[in-house]
N, C-alpha and C. Protein backbone atom coordinates (compact mmCIF):
# COMPACT_ATOMS: atom_id res chain seq x y z
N UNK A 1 10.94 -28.84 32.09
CA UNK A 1 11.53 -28.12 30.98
C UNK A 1 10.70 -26.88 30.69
N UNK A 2 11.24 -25.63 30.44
CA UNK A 2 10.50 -24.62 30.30
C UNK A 2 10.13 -24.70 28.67
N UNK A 3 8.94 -23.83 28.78
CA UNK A 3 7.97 -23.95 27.38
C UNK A 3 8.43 -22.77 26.80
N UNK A 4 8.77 -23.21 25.66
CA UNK A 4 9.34 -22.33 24.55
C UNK A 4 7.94 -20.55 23.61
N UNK A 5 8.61 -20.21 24.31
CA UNK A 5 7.48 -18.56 24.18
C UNK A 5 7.91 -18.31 22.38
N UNK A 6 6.61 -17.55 22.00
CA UNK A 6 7.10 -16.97 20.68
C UNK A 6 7.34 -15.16 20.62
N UNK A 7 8.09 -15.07 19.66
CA UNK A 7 8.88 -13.54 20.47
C UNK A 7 7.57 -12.74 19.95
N UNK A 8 7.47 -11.28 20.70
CA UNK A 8 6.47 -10.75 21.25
C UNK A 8 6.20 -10.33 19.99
N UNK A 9 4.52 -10.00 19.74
CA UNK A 9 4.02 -9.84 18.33
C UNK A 9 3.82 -10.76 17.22
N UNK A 10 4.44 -12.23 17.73
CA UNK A 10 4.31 -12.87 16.79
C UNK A 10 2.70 -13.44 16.18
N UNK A 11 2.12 -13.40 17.50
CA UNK A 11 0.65 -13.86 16.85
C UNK A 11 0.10 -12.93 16.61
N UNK A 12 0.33 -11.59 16.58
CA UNK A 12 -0.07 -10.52 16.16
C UNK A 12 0.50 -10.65 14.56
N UNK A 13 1.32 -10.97 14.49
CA UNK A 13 2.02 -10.62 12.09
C UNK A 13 1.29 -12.56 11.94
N UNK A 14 1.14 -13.13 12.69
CA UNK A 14 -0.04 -14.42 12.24
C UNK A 14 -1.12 -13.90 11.82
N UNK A 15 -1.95 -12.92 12.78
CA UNK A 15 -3.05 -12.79 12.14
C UNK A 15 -2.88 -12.14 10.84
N UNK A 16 -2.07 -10.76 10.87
CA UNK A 16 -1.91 -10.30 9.76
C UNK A 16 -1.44 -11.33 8.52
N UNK A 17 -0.30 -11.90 8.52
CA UNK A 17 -0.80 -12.63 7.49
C UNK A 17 -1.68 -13.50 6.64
N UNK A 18 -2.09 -13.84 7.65
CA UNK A 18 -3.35 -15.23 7.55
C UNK A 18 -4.60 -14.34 6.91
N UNK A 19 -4.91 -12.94 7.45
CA UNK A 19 -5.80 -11.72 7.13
C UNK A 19 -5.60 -11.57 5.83
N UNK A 20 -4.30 -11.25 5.42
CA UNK A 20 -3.56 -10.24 4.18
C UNK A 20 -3.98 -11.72 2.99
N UNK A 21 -3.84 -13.34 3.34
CA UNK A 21 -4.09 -14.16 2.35
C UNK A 21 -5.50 -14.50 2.36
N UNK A 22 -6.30 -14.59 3.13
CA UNK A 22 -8.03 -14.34 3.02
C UNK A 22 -8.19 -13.24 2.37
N UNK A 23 -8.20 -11.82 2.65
CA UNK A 23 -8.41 -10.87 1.90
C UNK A 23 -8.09 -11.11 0.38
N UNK A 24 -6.74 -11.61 0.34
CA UNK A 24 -6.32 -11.62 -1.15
C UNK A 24 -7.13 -12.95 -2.29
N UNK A 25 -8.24 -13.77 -1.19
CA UNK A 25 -8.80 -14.84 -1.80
C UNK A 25 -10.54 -14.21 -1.57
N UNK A 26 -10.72 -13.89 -0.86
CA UNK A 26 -11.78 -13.60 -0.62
C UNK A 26 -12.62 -12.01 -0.89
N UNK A 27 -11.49 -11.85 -1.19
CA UNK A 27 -11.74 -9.67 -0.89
C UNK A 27 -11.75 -9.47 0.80
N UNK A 28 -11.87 -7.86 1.66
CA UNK A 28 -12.04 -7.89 2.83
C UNK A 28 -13.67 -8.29 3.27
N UNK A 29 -14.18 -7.43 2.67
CA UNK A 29 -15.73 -8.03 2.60
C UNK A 29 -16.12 -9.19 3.03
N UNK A 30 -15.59 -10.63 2.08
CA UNK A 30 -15.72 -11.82 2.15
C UNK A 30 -14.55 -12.79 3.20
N UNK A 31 -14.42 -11.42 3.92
CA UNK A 31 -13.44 -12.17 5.08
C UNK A 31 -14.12 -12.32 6.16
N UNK A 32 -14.04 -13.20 7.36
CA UNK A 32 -14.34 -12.81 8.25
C UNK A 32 -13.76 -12.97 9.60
N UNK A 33 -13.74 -12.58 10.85
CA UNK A 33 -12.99 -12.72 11.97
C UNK A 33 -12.86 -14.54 11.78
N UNK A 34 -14.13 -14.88 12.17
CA UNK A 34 -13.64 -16.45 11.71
C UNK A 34 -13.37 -16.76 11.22
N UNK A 35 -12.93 -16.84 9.99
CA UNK A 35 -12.29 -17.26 8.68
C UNK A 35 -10.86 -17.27 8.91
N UNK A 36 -10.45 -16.17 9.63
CA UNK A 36 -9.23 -15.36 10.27
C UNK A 36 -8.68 -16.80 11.12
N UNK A 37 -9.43 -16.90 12.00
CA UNK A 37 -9.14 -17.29 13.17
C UNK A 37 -9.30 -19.01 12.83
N UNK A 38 -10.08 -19.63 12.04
CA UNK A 38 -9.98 -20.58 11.46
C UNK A 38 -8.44 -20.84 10.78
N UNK A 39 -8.19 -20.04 10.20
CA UNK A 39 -6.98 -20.50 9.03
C UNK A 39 -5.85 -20.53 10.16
N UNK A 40 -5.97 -19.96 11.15
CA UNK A 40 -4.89 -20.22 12.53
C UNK A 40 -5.02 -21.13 13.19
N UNK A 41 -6.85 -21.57 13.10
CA UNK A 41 -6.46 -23.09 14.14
C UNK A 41 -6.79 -22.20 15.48
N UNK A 42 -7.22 -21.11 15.53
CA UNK A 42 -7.47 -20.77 16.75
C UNK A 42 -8.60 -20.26 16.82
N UNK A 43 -9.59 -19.91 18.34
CA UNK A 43 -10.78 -19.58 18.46
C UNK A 43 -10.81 -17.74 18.37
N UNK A 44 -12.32 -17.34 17.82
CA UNK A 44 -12.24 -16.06 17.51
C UNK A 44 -11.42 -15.13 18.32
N UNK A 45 -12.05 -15.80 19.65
CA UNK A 45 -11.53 -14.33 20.41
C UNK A 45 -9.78 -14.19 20.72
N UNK A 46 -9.23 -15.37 20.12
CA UNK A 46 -7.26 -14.97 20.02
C UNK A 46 -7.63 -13.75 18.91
N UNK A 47 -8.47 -13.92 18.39
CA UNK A 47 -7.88 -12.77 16.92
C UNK A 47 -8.50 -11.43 17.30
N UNK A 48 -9.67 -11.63 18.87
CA UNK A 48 -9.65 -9.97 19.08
C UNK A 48 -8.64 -9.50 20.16
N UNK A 49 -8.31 -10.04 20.47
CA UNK A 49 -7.24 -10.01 21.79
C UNK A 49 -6.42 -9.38 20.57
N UNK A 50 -5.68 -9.67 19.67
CA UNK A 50 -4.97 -9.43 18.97
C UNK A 50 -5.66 -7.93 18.15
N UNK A 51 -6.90 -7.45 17.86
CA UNK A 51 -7.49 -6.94 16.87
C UNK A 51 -8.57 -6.57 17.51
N UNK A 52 -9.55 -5.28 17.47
CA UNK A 52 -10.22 -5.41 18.37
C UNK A 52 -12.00 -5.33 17.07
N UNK A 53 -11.42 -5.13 15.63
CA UNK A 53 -12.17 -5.40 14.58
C UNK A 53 -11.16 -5.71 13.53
N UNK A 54 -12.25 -5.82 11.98
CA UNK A 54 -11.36 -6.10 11.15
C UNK A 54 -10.78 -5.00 10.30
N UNK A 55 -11.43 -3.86 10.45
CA UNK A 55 -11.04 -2.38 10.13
C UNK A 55 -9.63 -2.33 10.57
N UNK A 56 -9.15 -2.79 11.85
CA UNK A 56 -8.29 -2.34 12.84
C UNK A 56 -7.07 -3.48 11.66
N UNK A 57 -7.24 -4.79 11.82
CA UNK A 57 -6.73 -5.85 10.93
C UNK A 57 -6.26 -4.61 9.27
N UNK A 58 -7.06 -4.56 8.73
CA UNK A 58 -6.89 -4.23 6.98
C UNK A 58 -6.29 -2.54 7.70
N UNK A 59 -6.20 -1.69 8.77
CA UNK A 59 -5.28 -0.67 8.55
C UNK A 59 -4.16 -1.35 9.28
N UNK A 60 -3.75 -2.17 10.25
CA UNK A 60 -2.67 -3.28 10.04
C UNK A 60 -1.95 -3.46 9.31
N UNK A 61 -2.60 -4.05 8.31
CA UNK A 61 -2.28 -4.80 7.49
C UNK A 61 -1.43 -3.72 6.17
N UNK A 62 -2.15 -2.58 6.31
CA UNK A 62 -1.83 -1.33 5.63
C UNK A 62 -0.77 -0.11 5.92
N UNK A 63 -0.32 -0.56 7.27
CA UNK A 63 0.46 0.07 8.23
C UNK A 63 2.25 0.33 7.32
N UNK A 64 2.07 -0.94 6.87
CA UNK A 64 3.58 -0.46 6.06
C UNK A 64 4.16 0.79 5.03
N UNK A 65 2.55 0.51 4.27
CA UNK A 65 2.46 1.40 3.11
C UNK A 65 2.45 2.73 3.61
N UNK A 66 1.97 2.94 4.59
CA UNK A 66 1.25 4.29 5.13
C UNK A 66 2.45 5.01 5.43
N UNK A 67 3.29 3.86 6.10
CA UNK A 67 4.47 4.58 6.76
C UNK A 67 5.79 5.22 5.38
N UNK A 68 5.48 4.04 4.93
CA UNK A 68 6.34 4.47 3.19
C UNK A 68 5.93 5.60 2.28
N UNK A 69 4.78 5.61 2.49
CA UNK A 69 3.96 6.59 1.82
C UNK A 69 4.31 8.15 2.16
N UNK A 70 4.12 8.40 3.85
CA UNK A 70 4.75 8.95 4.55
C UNK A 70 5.98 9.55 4.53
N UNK A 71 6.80 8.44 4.65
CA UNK A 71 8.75 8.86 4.22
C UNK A 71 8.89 9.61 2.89
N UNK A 72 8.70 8.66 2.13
CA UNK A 72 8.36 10.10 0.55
C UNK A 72 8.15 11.01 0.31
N UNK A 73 6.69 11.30 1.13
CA UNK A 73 6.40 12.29 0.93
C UNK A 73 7.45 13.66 1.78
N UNK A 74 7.65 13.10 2.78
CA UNK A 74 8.87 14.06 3.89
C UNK A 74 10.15 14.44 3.24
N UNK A 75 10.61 13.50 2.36
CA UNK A 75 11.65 13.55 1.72
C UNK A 75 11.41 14.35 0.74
N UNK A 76 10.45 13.92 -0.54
CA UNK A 76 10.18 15.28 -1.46
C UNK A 76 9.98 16.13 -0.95
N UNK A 77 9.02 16.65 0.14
CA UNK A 77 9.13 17.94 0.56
C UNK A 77 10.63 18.99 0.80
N UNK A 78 11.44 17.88 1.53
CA UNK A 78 12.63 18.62 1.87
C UNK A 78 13.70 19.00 0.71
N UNK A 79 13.10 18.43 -0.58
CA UNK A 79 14.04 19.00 -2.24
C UNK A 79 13.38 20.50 -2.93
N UNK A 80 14.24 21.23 -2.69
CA UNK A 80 14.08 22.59 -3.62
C UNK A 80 13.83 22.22 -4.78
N UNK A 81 14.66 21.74 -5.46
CA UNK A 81 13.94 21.70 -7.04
C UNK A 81 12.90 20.95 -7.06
N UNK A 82 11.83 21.47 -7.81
CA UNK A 82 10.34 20.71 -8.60
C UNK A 82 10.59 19.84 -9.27
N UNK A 83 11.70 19.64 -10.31
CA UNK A 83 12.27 18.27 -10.95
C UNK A 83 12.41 16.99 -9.98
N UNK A 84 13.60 17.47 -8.91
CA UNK A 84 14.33 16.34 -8.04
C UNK A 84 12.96 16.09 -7.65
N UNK A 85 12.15 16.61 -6.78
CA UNK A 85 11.06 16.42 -5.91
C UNK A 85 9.99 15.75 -6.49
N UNK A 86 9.93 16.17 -8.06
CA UNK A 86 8.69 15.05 -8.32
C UNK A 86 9.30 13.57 -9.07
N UNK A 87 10.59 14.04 -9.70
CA UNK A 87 11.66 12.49 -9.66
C UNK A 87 11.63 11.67 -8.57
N UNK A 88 12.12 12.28 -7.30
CA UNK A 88 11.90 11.33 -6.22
C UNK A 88 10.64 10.61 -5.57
N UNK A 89 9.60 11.83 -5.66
CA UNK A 89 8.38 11.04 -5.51
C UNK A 89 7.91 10.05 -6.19
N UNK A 90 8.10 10.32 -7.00
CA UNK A 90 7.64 9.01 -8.67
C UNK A 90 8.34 7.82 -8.15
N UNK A 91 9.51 8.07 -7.96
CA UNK A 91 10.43 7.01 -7.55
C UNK A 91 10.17 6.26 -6.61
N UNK A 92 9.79 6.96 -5.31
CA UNK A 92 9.60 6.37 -3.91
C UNK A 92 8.37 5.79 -4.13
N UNK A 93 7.52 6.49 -4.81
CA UNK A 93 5.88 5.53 -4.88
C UNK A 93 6.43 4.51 -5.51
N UNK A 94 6.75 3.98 -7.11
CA UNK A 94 7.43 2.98 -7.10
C UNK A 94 7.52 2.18 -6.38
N UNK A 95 9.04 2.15 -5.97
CA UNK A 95 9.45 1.47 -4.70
C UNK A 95 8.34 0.72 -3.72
N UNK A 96 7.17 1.86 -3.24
CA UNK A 96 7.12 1.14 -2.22
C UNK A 96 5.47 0.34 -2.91
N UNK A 97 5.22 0.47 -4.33
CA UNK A 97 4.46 0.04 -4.81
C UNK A 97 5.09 -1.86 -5.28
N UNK A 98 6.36 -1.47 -5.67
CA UNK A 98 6.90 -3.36 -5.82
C UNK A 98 7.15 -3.83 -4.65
N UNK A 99 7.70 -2.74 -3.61
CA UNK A 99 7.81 -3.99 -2.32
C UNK A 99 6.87 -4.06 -1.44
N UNK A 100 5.48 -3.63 -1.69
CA UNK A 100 4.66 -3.90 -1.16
C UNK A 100 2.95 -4.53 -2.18
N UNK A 101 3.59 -5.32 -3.30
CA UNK A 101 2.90 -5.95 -4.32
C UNK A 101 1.66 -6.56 -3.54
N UNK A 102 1.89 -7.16 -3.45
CA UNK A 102 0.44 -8.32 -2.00
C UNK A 102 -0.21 -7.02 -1.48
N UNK A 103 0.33 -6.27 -0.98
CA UNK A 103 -1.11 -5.44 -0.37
C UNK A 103 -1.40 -4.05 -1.17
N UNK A 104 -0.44 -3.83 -2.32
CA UNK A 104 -1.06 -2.85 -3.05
C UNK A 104 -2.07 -3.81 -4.11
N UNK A 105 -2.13 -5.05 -3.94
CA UNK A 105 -2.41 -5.42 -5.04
C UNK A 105 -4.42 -5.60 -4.42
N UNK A 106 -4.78 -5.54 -3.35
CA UNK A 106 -5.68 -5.26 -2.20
C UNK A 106 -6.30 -4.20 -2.60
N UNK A 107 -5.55 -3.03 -2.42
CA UNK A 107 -5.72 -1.84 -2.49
C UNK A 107 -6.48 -1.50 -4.07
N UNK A 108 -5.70 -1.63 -4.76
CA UNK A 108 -6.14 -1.55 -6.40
C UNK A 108 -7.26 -2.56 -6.65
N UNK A 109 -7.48 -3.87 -5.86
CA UNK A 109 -9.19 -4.83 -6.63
C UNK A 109 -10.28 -4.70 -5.63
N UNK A 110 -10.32 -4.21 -4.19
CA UNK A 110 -11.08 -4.26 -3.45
C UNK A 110 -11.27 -2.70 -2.52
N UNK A 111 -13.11 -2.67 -3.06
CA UNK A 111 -13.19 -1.39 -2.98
C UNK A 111 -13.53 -1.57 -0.98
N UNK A 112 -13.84 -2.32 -0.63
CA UNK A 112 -13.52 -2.18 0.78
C UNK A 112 -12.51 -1.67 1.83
N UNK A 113 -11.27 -2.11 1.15
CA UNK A 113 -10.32 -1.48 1.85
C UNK A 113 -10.26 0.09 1.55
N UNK A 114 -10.41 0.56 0.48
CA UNK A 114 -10.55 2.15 -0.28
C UNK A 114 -11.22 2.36 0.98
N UNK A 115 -12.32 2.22 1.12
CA UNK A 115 -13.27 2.75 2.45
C UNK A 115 -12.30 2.89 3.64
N UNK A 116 -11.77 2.07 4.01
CA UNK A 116 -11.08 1.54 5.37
C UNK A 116 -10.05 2.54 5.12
N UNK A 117 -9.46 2.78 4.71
CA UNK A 117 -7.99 3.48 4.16
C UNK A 117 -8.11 5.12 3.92
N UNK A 118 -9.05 5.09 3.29
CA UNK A 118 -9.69 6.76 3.29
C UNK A 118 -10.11 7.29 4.19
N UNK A 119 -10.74 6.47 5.54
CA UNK A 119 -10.98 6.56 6.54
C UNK A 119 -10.31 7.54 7.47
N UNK A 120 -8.96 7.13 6.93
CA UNK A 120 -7.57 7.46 8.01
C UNK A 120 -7.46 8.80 7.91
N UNK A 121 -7.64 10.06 8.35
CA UNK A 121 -6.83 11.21 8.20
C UNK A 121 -5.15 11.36 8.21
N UNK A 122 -4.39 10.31 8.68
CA UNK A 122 -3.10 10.59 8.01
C UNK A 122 -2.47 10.08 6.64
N UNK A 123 -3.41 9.21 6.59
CA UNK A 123 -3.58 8.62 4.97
C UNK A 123 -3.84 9.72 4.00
N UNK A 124 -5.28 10.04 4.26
CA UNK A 124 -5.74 11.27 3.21
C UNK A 124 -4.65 12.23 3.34
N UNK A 125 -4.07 13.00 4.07
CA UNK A 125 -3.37 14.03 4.23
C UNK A 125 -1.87 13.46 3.37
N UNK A 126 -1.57 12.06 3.85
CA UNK A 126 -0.25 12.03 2.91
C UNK A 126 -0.62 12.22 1.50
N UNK A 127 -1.91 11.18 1.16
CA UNK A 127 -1.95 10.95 -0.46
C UNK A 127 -2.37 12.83 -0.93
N UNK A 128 -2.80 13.82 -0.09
CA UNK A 128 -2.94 14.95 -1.05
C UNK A 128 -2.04 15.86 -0.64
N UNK A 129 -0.79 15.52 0.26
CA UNK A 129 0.25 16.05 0.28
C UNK A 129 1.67 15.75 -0.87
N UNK A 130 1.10 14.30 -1.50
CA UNK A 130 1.74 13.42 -2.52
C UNK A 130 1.09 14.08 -3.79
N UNK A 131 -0.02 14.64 -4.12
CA UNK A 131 -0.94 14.79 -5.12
C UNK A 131 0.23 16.32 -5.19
N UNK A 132 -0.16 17.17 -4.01
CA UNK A 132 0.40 18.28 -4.83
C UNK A 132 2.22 18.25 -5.07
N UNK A 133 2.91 17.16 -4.52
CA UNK A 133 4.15 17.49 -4.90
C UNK A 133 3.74 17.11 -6.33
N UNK A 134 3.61 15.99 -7.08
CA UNK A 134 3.40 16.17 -8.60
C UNK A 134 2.60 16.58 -9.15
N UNK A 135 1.55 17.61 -8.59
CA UNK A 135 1.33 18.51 -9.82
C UNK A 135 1.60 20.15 -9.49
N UNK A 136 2.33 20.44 -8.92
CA UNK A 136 3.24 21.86 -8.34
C UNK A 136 2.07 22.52 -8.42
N UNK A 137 3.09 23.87 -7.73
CA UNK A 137 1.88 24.80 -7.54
C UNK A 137 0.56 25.60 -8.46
N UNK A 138 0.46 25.32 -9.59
CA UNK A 138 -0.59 25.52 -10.32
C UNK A 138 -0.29 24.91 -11.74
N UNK A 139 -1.07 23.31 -11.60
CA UNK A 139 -0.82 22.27 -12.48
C UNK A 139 -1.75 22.38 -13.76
N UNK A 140 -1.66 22.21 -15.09
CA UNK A 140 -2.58 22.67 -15.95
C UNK A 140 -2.93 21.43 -16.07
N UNK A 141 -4.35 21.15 -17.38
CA UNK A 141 -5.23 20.13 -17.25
C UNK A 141 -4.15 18.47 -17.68
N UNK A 142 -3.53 18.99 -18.89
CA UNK A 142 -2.54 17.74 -18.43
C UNK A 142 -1.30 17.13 -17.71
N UNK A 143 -1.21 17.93 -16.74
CA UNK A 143 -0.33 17.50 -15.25
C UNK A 143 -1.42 16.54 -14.42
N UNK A 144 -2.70 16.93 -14.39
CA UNK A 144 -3.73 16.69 -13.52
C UNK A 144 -4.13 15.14 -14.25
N UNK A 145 -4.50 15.16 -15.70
CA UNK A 145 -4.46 13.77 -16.23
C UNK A 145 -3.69 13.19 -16.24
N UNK A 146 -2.29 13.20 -16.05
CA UNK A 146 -0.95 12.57 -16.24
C UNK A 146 -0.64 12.35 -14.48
N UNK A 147 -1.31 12.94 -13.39
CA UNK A 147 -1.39 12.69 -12.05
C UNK A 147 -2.13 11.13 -12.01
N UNK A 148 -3.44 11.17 -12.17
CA UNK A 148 -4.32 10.68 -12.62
C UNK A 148 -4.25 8.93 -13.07
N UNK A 149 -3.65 9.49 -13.63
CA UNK A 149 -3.09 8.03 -14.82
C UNK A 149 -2.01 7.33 -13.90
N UNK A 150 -1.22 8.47 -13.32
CA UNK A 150 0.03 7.83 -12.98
C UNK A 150 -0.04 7.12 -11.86
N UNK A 151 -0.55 7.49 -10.16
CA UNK A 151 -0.63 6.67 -9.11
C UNK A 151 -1.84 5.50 -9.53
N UNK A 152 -2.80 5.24 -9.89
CA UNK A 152 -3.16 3.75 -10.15
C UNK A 152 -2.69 3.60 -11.04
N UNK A 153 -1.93 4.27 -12.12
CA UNK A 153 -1.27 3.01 -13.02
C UNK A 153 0.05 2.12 -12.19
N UNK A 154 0.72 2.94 -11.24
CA UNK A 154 2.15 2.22 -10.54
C UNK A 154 1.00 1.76 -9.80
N UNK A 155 0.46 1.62 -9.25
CA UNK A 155 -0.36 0.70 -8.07
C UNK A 155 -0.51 -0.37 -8.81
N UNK A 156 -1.55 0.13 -9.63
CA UNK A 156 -2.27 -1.21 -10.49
C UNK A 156 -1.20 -2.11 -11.43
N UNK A 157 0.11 -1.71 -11.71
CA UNK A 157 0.80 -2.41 -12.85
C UNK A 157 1.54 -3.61 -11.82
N UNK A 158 1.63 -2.49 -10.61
CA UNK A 158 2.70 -3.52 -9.36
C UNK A 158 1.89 -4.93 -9.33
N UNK A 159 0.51 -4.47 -8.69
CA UNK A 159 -0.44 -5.40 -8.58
C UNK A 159 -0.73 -6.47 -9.48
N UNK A 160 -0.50 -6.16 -10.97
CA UNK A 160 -1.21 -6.90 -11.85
C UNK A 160 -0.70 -8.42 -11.86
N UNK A 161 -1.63 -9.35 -11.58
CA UNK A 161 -1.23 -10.38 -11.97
C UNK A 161 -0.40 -11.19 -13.40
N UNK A 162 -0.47 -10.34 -13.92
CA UNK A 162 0.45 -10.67 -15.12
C UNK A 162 1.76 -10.44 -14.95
N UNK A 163 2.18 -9.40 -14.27
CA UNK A 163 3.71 -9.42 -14.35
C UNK A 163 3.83 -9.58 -13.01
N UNK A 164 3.44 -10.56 -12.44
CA UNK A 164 3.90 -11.11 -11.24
C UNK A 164 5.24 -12.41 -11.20
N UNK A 165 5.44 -12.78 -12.10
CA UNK A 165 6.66 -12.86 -12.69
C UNK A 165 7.91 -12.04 -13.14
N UNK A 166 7.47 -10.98 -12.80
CA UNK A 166 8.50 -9.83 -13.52
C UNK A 166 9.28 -9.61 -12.49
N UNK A 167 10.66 -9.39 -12.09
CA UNK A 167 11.20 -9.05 -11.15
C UNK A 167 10.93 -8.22 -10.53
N UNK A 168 11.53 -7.78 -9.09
CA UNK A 168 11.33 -6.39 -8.54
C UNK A 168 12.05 -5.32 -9.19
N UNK A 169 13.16 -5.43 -9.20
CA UNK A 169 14.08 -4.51 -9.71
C UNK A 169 13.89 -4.30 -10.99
N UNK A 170 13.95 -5.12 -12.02
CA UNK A 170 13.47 -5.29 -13.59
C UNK A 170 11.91 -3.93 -13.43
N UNK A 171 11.02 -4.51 -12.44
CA UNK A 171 9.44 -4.35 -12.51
C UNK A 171 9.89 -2.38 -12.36
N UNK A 172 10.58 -2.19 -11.10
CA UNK A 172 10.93 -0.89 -10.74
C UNK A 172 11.81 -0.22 -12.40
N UNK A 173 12.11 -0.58 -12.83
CA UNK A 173 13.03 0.16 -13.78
C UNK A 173 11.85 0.43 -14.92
N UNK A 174 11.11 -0.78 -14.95
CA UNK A 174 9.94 -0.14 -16.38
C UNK A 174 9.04 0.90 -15.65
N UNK A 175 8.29 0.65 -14.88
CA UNK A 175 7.64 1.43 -14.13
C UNK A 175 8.21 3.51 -14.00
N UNK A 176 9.58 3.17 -13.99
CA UNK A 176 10.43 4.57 -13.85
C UNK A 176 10.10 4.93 -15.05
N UNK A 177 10.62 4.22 -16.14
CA UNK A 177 10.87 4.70 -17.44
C UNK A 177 9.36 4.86 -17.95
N UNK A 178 8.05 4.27 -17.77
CA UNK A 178 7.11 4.70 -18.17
C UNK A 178 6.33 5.91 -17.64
N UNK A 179 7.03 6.11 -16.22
CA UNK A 179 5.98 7.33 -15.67
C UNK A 179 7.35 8.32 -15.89
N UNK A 180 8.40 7.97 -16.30
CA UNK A 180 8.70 9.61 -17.01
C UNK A 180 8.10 10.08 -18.30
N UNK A 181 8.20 8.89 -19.33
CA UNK A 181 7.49 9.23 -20.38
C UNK A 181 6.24 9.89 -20.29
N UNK A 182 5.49 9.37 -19.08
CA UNK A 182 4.21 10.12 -19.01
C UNK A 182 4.39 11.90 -18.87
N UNK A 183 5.28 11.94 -18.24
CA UNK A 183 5.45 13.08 -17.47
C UNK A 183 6.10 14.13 -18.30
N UNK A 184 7.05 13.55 -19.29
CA UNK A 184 8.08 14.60 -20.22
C UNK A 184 7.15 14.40 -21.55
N UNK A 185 6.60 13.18 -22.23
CA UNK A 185 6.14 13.35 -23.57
C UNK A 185 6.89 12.40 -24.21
């Protein structure tokens, strides 16, 4: 009888998950390849075959956001108006701040990954290609505090363990309505 294969990549989104729930118990710091490779039941070196560090794992693991992060920003760029463009950005961070709760929620308590993530030159380049769509071309001091406030507050509110009960959609609609208020007064 032939032996049943698992479809390609699959022990590759194992590690990542198994990674993404250590991290989220341990911080990245307090992770380690073995720890990794323990919670799989398998020996270290499946998880470098798969990974060739854990840097490589936590921008993995980060790969979604980056790419979302990304799309947004391409999309605001391509809106003439400064309204639509920083509406939509607000919006799309949102978005990809509730459907990616578990690993923004990483991002916002553990300053390890900050390291790992800042690392990236297409990272940095999106987040200050994202910075200047909302605060246009010459932002005064409270555009810059109301910048400020606004991407870790949608990071950090997605993240917060308190309204981890809150729906997605529900969570996305307060989130809108509070970072306009920020933004109009």
């Amino acid at each position: 009888m032939a032996k049943t294969l698992a479809p390609r990549g699959f022990a590759r989104d194992r590690v990542l998950d198994a990674a993404q729930a250590l991290f989220a118990e341990h911080g990245v710091s307090g992770t380690t390849l073995q720890m990794i490779a323990d919670r799989l039941g398998v020996n270290k070196s499946a998880v470098y075959y798969q990974f060739h560090s854990k840097d490589d794992i936590v921008v993995a693991v980060f790969r979604p956001v980056f790419d979302d992060i990304a799309r947004v920003v391409n999309i605001a760029e391509a809106i003439q108006s400064r309204e639509v463009q920083r509406e939509a950005t607000i919006s799309g961070l949102i978005e990809l701040a509730v459907r990616h709760r578990r690993t923004t929620a990483l991002a916002h308590t553990d300053p390890a990954v900050v390291g790992v993530v800042e690392a990236i030159a297409e990272f940095r380049d999106a987040s200050r290609r994202l910075q200047a769509i909302l605060a246009g071309p010459e932002p005064d001091p409270a555009t810059l505090i109301a910048i400020a406030m606004l991407v870790p507050g949608i990071l950090g509110a997605a993240a917060d363990p308190t309204v981890a009960e809150v729906a997605n959609d529900e969570l996305h609609r307060m989130l809108l309505d509070c970072s306009r208020r920020l933004f109009t007064g």
